[in-house]
C-alpha atoms as a PDB file:
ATOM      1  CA  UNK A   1      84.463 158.989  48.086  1.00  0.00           C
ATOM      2  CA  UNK A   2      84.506 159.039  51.758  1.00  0.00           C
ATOM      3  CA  UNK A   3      82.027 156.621  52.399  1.00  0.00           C
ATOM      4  CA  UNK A   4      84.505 154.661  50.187  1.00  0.00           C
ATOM      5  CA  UNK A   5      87.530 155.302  51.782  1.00  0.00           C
ATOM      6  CA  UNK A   6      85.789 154.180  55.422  1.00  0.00           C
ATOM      7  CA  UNK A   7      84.155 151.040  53.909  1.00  0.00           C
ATOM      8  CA  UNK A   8      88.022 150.109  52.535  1.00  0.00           C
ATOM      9  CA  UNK A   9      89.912 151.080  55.860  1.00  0.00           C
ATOM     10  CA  UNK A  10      87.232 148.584  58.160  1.00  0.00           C
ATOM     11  CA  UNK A  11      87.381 145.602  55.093  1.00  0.00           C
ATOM     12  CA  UNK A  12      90.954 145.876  55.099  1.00  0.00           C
ATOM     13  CA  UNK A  13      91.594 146.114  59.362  1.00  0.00           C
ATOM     14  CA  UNK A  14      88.557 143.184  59.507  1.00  0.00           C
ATOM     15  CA  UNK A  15      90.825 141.422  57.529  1.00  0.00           C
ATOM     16  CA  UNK A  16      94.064 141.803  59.220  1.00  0.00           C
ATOM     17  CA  UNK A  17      92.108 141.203  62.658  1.00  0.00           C
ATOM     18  CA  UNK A  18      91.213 137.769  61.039  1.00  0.00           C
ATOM     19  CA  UNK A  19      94.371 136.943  60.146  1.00  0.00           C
ATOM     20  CA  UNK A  20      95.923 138.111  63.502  1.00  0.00           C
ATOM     21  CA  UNK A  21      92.938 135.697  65.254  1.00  0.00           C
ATOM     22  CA  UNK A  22      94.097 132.785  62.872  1.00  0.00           C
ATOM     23  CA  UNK A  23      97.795 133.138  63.807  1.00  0.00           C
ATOM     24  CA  UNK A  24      97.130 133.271  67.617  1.00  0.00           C
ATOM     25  CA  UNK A  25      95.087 130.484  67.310  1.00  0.00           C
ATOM     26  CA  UNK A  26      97.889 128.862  65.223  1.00  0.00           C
ATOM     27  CA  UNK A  27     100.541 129.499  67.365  1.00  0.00           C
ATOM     28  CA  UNK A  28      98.264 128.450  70.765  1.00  0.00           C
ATOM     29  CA  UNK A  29      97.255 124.982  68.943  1.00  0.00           C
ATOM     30  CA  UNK A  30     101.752 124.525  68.501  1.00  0.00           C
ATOM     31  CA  UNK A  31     102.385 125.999  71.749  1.00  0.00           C
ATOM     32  CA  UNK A  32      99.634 122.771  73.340  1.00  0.00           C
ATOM     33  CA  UNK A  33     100.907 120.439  70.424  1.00  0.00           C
ATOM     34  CA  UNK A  34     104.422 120.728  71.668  1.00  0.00           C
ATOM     35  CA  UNK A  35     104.187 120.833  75.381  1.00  0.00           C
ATOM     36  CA  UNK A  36     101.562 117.769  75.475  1.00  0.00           C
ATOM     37  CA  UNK A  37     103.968 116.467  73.347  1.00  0.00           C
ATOM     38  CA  UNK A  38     106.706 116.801  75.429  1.00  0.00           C
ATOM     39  CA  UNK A  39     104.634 115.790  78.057  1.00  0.00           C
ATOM     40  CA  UNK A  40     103.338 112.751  76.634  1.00  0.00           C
ATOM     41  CA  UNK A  41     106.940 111.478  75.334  1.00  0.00           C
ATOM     42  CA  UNK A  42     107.453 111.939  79.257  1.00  0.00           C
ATOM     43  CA  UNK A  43     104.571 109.863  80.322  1.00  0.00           C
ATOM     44  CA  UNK A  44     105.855 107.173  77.607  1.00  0.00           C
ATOM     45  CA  UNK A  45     109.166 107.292  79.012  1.00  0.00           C
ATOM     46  CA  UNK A  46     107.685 106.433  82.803  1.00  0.00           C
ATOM     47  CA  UNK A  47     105.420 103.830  82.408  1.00  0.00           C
ATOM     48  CA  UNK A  48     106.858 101.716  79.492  1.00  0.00           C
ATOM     49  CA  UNK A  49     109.048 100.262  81.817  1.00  0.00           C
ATOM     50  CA  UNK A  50     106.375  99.401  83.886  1.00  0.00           C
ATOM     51  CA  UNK A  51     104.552  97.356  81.583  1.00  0.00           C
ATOM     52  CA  UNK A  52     107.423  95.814  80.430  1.00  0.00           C
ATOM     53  CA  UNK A  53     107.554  94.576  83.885  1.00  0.00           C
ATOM     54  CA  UNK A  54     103.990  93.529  84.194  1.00  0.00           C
ATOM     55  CA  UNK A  55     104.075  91.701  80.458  1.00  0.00           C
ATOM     56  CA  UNK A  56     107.304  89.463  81.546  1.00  0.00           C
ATOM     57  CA  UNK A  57     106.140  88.606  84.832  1.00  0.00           C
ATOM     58  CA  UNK A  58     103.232  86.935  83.194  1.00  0.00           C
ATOM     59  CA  UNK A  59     105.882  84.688  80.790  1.00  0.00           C
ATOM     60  CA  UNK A  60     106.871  81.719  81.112  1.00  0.00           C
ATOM     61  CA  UNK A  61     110.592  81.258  81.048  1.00  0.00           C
ATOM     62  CA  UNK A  62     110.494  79.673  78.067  1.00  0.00           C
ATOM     63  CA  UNK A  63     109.262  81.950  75.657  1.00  0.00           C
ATOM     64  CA  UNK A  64     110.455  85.033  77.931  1.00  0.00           C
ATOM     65  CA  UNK A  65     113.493  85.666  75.819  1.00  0.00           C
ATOM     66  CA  UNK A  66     111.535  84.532  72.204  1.00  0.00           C
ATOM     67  CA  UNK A  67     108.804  87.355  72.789  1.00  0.00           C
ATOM     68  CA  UNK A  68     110.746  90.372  74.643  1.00  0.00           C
ATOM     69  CA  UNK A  69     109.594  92.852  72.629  1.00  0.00           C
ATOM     70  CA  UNK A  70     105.938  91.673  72.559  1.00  0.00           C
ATOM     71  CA  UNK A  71     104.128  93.790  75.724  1.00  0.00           C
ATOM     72  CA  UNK A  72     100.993  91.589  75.472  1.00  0.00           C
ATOM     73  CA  UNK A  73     100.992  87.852  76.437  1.00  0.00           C
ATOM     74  CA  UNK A  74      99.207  85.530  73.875  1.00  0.00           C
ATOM     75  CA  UNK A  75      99.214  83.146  76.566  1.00  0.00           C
ATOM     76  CA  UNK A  76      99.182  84.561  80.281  1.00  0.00           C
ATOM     77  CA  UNK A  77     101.405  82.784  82.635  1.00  0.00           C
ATOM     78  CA  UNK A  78     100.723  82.563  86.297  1.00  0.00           C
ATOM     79  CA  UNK A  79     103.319  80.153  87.055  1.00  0.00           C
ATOM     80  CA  UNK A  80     105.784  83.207  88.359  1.00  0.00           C
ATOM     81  CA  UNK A  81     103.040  84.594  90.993  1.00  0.00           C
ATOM     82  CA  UNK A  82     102.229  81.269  92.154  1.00  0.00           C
ATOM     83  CA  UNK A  83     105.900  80.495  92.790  1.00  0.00           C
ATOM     84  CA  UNK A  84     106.756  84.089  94.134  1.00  0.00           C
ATOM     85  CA  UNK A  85     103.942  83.026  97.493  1.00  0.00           C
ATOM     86  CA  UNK A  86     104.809  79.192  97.248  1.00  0.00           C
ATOM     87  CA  UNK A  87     108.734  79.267  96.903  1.00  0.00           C
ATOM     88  CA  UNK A  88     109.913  82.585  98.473  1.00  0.00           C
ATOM     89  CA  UNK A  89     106.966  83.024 100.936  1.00  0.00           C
ATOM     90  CA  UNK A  90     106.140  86.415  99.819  1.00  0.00           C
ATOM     91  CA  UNK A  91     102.991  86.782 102.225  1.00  0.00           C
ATOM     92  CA  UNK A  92     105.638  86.484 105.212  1.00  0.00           C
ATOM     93  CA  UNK A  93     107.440  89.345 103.831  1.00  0.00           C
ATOM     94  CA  UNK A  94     104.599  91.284 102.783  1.00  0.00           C
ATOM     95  CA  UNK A  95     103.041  91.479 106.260  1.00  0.00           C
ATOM     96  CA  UNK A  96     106.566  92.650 107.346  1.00  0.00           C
ATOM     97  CA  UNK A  97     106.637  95.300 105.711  1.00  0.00           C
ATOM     98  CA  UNK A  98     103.316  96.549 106.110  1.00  0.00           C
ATOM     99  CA  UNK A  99     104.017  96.186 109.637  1.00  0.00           C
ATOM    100  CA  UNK A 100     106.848  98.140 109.632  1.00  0.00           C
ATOM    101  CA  UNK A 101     105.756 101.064 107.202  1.00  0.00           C
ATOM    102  CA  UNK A 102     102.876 101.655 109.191  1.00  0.00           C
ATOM    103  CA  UNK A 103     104.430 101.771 112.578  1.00  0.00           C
ATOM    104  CA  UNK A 104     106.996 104.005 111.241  1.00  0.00           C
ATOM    105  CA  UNK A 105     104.600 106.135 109.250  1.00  0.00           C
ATOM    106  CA  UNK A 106     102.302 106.627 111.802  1.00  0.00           C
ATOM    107  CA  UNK A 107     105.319 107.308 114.642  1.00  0.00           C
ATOM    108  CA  UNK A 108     106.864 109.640 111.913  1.00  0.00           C
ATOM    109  CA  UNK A 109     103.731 112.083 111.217  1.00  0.00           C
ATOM    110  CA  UNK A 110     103.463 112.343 115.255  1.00  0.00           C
ATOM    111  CA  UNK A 111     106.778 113.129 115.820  1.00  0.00           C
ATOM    112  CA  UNK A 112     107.467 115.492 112.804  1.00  0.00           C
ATOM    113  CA  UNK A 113     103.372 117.060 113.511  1.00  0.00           C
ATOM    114  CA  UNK A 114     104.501 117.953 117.186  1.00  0.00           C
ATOM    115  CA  UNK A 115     107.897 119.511 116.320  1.00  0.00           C
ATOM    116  CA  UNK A 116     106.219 121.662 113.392  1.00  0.00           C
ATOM    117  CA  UNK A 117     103.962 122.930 115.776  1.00  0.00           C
ATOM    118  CA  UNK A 118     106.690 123.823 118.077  1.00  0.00           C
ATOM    119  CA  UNK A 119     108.872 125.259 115.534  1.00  0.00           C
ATOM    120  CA  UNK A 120     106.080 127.105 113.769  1.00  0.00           C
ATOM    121  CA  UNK A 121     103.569 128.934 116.638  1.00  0.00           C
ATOM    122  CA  UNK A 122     105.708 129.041 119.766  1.00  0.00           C
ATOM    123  CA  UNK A 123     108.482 131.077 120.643  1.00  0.00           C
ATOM    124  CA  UNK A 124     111.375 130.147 122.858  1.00  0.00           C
ATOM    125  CA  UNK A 125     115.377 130.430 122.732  1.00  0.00           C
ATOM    126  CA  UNK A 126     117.152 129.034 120.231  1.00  0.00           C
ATOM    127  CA  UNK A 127     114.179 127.951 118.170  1.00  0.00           C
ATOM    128  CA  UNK A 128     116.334 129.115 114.085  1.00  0.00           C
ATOM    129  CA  UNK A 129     119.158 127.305 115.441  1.00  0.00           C
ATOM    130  CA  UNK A 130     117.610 123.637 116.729  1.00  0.00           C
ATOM    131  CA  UNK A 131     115.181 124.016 113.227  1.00  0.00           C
ATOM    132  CA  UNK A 132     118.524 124.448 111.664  1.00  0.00           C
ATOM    133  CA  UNK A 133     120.455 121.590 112.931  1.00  0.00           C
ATOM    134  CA  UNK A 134     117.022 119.288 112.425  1.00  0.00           C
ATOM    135  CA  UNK A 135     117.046 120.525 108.597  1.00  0.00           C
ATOM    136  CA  UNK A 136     120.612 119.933 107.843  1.00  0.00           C
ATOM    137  CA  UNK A 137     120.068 116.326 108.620  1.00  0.00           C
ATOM    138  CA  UNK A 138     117.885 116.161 105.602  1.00  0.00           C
ATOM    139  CA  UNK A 139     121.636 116.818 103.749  1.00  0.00           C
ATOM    140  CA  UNK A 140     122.972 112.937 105.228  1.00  0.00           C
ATOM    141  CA  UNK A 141     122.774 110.309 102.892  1.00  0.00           C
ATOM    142  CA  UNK A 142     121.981 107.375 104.956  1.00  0.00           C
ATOM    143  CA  UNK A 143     124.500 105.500 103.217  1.00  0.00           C
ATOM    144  CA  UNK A 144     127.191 107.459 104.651  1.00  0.00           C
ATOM    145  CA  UNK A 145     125.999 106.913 108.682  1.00  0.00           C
ATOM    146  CA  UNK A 146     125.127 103.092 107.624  1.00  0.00           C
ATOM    147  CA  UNK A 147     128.557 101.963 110.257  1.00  0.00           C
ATOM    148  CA  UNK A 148     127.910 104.152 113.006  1.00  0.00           C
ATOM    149  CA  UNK A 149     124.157 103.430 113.137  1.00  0.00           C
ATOM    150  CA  UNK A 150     124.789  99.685 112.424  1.00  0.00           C
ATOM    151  CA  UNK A 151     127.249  99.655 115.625  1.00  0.00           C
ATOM    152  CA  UNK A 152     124.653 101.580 117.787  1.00  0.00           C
ATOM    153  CA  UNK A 153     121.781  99.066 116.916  1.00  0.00           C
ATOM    154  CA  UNK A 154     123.771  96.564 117.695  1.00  0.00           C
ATOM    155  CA  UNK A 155     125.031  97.685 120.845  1.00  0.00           C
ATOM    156  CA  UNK A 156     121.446  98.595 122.128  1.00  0.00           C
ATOM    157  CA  UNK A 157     120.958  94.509 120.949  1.00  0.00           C
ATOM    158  CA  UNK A 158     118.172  95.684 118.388  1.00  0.00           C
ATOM    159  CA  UNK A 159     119.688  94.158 115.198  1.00  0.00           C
ATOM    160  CA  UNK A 160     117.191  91.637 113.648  1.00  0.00           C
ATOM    161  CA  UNK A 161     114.294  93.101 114.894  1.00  0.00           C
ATOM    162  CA  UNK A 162     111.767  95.268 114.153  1.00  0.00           C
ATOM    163  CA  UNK A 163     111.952  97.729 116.588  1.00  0.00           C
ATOM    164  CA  UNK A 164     115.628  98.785 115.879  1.00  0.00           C
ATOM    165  CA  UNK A 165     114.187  99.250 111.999  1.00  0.00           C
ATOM    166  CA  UNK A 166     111.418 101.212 113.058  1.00  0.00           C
ATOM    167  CA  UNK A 167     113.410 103.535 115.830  1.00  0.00           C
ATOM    168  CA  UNK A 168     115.806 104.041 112.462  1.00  0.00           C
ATOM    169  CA  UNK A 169     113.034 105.195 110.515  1.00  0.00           C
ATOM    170  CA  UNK A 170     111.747 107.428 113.329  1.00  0.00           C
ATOM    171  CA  UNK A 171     115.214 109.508 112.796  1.00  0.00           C
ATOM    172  CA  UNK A 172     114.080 110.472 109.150  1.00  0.00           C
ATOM    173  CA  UNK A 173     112.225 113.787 110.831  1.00  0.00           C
ATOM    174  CA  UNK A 174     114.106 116.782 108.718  1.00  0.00           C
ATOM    175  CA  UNK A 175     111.525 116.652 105.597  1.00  0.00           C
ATOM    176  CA  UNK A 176     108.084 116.367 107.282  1.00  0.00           C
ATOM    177  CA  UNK A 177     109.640 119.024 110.233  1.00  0.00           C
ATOM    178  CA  UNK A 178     110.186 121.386 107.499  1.00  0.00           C
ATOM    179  CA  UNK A 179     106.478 120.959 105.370  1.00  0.00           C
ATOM    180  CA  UNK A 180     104.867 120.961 108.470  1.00  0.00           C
ATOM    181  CA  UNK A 181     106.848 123.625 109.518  1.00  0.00           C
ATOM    182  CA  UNK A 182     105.604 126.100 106.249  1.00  0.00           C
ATOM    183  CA  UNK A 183     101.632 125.057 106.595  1.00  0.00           C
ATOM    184  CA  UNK A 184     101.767 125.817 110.648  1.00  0.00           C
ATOM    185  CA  UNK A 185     102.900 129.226 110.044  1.00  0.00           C
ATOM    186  CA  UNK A 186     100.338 129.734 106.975  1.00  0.00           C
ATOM    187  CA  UNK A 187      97.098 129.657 109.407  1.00  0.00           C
ATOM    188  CA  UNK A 188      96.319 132.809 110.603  1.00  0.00           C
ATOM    189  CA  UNK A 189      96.909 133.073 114.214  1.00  0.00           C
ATOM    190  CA  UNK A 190      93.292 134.764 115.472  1.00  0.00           C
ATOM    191  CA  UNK A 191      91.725 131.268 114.857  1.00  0.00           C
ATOM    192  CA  UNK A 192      94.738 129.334 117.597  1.00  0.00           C
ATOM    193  CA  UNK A 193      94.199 132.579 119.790  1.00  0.00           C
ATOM    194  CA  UNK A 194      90.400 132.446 119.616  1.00  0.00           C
ATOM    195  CA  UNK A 195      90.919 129.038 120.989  1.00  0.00           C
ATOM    196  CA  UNK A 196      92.853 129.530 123.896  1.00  0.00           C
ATOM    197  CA  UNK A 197      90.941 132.736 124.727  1.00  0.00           C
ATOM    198  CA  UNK A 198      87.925 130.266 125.373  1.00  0.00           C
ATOM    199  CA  UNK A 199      89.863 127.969 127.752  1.00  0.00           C
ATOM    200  CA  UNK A 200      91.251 125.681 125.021  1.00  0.00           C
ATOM    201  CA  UNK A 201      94.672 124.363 126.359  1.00  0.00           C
ATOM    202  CA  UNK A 202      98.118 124.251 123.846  1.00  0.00           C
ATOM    203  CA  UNK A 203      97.798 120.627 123.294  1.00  0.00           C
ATOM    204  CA  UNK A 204      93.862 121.144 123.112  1.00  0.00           C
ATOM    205  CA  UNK A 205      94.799 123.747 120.342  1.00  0.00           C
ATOM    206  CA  UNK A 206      97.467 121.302 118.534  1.00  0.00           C
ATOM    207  CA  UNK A 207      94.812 117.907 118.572  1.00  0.00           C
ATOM    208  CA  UNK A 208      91.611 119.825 117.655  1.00  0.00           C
ATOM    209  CA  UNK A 209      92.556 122.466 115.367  1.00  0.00           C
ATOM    210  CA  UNK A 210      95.533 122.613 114.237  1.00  0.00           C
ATOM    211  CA  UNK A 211      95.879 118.832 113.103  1.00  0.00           C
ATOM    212  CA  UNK A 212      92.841 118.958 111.613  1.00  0.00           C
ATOM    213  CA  UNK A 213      93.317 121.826 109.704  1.00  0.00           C
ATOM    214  CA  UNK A 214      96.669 120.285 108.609  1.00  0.00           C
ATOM    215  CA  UNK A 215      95.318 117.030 107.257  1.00  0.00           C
ATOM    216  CA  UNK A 216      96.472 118.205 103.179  1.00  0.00           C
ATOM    217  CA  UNK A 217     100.088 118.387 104.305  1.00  0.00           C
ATOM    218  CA  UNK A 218     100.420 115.280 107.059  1.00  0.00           C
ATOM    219  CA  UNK A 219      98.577 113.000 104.126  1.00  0.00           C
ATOM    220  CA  UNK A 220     101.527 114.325 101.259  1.00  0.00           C
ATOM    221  CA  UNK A 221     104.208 114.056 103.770  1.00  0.00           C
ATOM    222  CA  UNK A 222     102.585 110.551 105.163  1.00  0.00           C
ATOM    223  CA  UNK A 223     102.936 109.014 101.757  1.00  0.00           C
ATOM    224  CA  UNK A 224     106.981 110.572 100.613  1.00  0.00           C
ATOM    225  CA  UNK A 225     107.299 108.453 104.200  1.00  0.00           C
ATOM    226  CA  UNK A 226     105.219 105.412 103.226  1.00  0.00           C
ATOM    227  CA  UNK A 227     107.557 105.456  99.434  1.00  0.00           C
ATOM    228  CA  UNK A 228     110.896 106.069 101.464  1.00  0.00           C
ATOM    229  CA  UNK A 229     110.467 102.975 104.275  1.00  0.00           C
ATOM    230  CA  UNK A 230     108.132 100.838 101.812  1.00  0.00           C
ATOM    231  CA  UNK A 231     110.864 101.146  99.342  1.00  0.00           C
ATOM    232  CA  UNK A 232     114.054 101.245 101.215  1.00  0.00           C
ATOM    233  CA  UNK A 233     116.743  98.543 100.866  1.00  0.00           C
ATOM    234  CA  UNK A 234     119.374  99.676 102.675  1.00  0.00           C
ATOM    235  CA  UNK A 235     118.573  99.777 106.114  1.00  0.00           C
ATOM    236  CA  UNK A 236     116.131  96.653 106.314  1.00  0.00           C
ATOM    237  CA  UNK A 237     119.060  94.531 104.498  1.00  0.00           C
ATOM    238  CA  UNK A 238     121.666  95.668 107.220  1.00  0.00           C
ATOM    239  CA  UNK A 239     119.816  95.653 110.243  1.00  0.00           C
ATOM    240  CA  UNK A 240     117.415  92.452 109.888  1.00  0.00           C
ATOM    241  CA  UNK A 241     119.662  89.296 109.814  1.00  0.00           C
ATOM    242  CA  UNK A 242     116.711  86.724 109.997  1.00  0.00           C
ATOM    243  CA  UNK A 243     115.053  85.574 106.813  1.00  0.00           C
ATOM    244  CA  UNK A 244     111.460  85.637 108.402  1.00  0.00           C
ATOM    245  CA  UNK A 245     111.979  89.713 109.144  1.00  0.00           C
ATOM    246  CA  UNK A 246     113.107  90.772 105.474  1.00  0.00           C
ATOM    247  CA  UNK A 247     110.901  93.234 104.096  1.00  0.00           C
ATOM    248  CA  UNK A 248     109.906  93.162 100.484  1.00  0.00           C
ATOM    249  CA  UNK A 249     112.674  95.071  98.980  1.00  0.00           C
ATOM    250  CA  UNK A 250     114.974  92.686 100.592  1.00  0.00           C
ATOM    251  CA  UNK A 251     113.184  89.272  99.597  1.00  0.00           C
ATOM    252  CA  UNK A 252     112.797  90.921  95.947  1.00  0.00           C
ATOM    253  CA  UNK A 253     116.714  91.355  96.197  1.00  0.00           C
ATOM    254  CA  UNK A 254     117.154  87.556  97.148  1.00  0.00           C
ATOM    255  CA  UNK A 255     115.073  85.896  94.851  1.00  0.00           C
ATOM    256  CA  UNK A 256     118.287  86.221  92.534  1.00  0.00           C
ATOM    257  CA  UNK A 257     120.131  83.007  91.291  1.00  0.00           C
ATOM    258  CA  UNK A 258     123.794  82.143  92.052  1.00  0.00           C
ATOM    259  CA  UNK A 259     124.695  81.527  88.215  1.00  0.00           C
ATOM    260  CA  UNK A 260     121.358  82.912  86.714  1.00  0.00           C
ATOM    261  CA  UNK A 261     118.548  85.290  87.527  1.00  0.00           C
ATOM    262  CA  UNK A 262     114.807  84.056  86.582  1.00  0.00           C
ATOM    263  CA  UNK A 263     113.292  86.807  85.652  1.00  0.00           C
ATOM    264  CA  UNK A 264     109.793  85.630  85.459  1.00  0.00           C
ATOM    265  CA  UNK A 265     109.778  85.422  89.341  1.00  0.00           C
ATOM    266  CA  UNK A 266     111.371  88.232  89.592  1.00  0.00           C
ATOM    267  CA  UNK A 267     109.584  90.696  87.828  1.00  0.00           C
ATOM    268  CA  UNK A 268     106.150  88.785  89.145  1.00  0.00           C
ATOM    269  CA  UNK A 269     107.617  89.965  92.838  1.00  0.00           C
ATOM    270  CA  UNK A 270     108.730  93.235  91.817  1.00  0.00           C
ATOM    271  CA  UNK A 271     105.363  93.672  90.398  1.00  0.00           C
ATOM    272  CA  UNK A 272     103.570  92.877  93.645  1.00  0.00           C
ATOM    273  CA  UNK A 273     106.131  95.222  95.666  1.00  0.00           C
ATOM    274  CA  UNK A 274     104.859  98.008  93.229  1.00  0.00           C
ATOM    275  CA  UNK A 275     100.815  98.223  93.944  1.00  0.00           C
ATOM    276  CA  UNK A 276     100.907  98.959  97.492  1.00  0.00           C
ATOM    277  CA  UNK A 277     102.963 102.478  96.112  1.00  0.00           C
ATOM    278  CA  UNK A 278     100.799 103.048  92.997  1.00  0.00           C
ATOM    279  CA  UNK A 279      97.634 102.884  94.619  1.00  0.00           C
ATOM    280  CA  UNK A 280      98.803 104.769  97.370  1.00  0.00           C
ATOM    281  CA  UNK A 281      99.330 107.763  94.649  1.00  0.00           C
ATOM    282  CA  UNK A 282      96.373 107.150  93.175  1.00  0.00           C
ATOM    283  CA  UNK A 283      94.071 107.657  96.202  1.00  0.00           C
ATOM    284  CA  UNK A 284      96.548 110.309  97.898  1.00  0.00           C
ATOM    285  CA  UNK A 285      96.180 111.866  94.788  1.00  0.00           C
ATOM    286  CA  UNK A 286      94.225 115.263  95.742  1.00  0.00           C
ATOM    287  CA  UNK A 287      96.212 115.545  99.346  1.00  0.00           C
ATOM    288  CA  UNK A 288      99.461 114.973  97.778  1.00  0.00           C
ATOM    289  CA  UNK A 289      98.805 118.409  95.711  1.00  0.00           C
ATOM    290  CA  UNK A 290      97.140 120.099  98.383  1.00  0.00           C
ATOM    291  CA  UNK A 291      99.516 119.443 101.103  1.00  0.00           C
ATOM    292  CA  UNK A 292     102.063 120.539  98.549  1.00  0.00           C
ATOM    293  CA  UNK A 293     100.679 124.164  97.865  1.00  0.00           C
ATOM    294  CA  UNK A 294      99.434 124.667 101.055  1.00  0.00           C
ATOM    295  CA  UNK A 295     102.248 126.608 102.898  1.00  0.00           C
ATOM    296  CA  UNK A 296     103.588 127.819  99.559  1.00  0.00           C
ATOM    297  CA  UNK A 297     101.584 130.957  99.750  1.00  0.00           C
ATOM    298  CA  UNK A 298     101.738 132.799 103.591  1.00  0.00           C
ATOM    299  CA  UNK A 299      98.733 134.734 104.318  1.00  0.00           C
ATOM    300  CA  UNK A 300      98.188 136.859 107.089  1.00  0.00           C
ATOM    301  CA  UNK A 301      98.774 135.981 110.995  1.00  0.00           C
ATOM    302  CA  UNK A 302      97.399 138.281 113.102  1.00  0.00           C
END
């Protein structure tokens, strides 16, 4: 009878094991159906309008409003590229603004490197409150100083040109100050002492080790700079007055109609204004997410 009673009690806790195994597993398999659900309607959400844009810059205007719905050509048009480099001279404008991203980009990452450094591993008076004041820019929508710094480019006889676009740009330092800031003070300070123990100089410390140690943060703070000056419209359409300086952004803006817009050409441009940005994600990917985590966690730094 005992023998019994112990072959019942492990049947019958075997079985309610098995079906405590099946209902984890059931609720695991919902918990991943929902969220790459959610997830997915997400994903759906982003890029559908992106191939919308894609599929109507390859139609003709003459079946553009026929076939809006229809996301895949029968017959590919060209005609809208070939009349975005012919008609608007979207090479000109193209150069421009790879001109002026880079220079700004590049200016940007030196300038906001060199202040994290400061700000992070050196110690002087009134360091909180300068790293304050920097920060607190970040709060000023550049719509709101658009007069004041329109009347001091002009003044200083910059307007239509790019170096009063660029020295704008370089004033954007608040954001890539304060990353820079986080992943400076995350390296443990024996390896910047270690240096300078062995004769290694404060710049020698800043150009040889510390930069390259901090090549995950520059690279995601180098492209939220590329997307903010390759994408801006505000400052580019108030400060360059010349139609041979417009910068994409710009040009896409003016490729409108007076009484109509032709969308053909205009999605064909805003299509070519988009690659530079999604390739730069793609290849960025890995630094973007490393550069992102890398001050999140503070380890030791002594």
């Amino acid at each position: 009878m005992a023998s019994r009673t112990i072959r019942s009690r492990s049947v019958g806790e075997g079985r309610r094991d098995s079906k405590e195994l099946v209902l984890r597993r059931l609720g695991t398999f919902l918990e991943n159906l929902v969220i790459y659900g959610f997830l997915s309607l997400i994903a759906l959400t982003v890029l559908y309008p992106i191939v919308w844009m894609v599929s109507t810059s390859l139609k003709s205007d003459k079946i553009l409003f026929k076939t809006l719905t229809q996301l895949i050509p029968s017959e590919p048009f060209l005609g809208n590229y070939k009349a975005v480099f012919e008609q608007a001279d979207f090479l000109r404008y193209y150069l421009n603004s790879i001109l002026i991203t880079t220079c700004s980009v590049g200016g940007l990452l030196l300038i906001t490197s060199m202040a994290a450094y400061s700000f992070g591993r050196t110690k002087w008076r009134g360091k909180e409150l300068v790293f304050g004041l920097i920060v607190a820019g970040q709060l000023v929508a550049p719509v709101a100083i658009i007069m004041p710094v329109f009347i001091v480019i002009n003044s200083l006889r910059l307007t239509s040109t790019y170096q009063g676009l660029i020295f704008l740009y370089l004033s954007r330092v608040p954001f890539g100050t304060f990353v820079l800031r986080a992943f400076f003070e995350a390296v443990p300070r024996g390896i910047e002492e270690v240096a300078l123990i062995d004769g290694c100089s404060r710049y020698g410390v800043f150009w040889r080790i510390m930069l390259p140690l901090a090549k995950p943060a520059i690279a995601s703070v180098g492209v939220f700079y590329f997307f903010f000056v390759w994408n801006d419209f505000l400052f580019p359409f108030v400060v360059l007055q010349k139609q041979q300086l417009m910068t994409i952004p710009v040009a896409v803006f003016n490729l409108r109609g007076t009484y109509q817009i032709a969308w053909g050409i205009q999605t064909a441009a805003l299509t070519m204004a988009v690659i530079p940005a999604i390739l730069a994600s793609l290849f960025f990917q890995k630094q973007i997410v490393g550069g992102l985590t890398a001050g999140a966690l503070k380890g030791g730094q002594d």
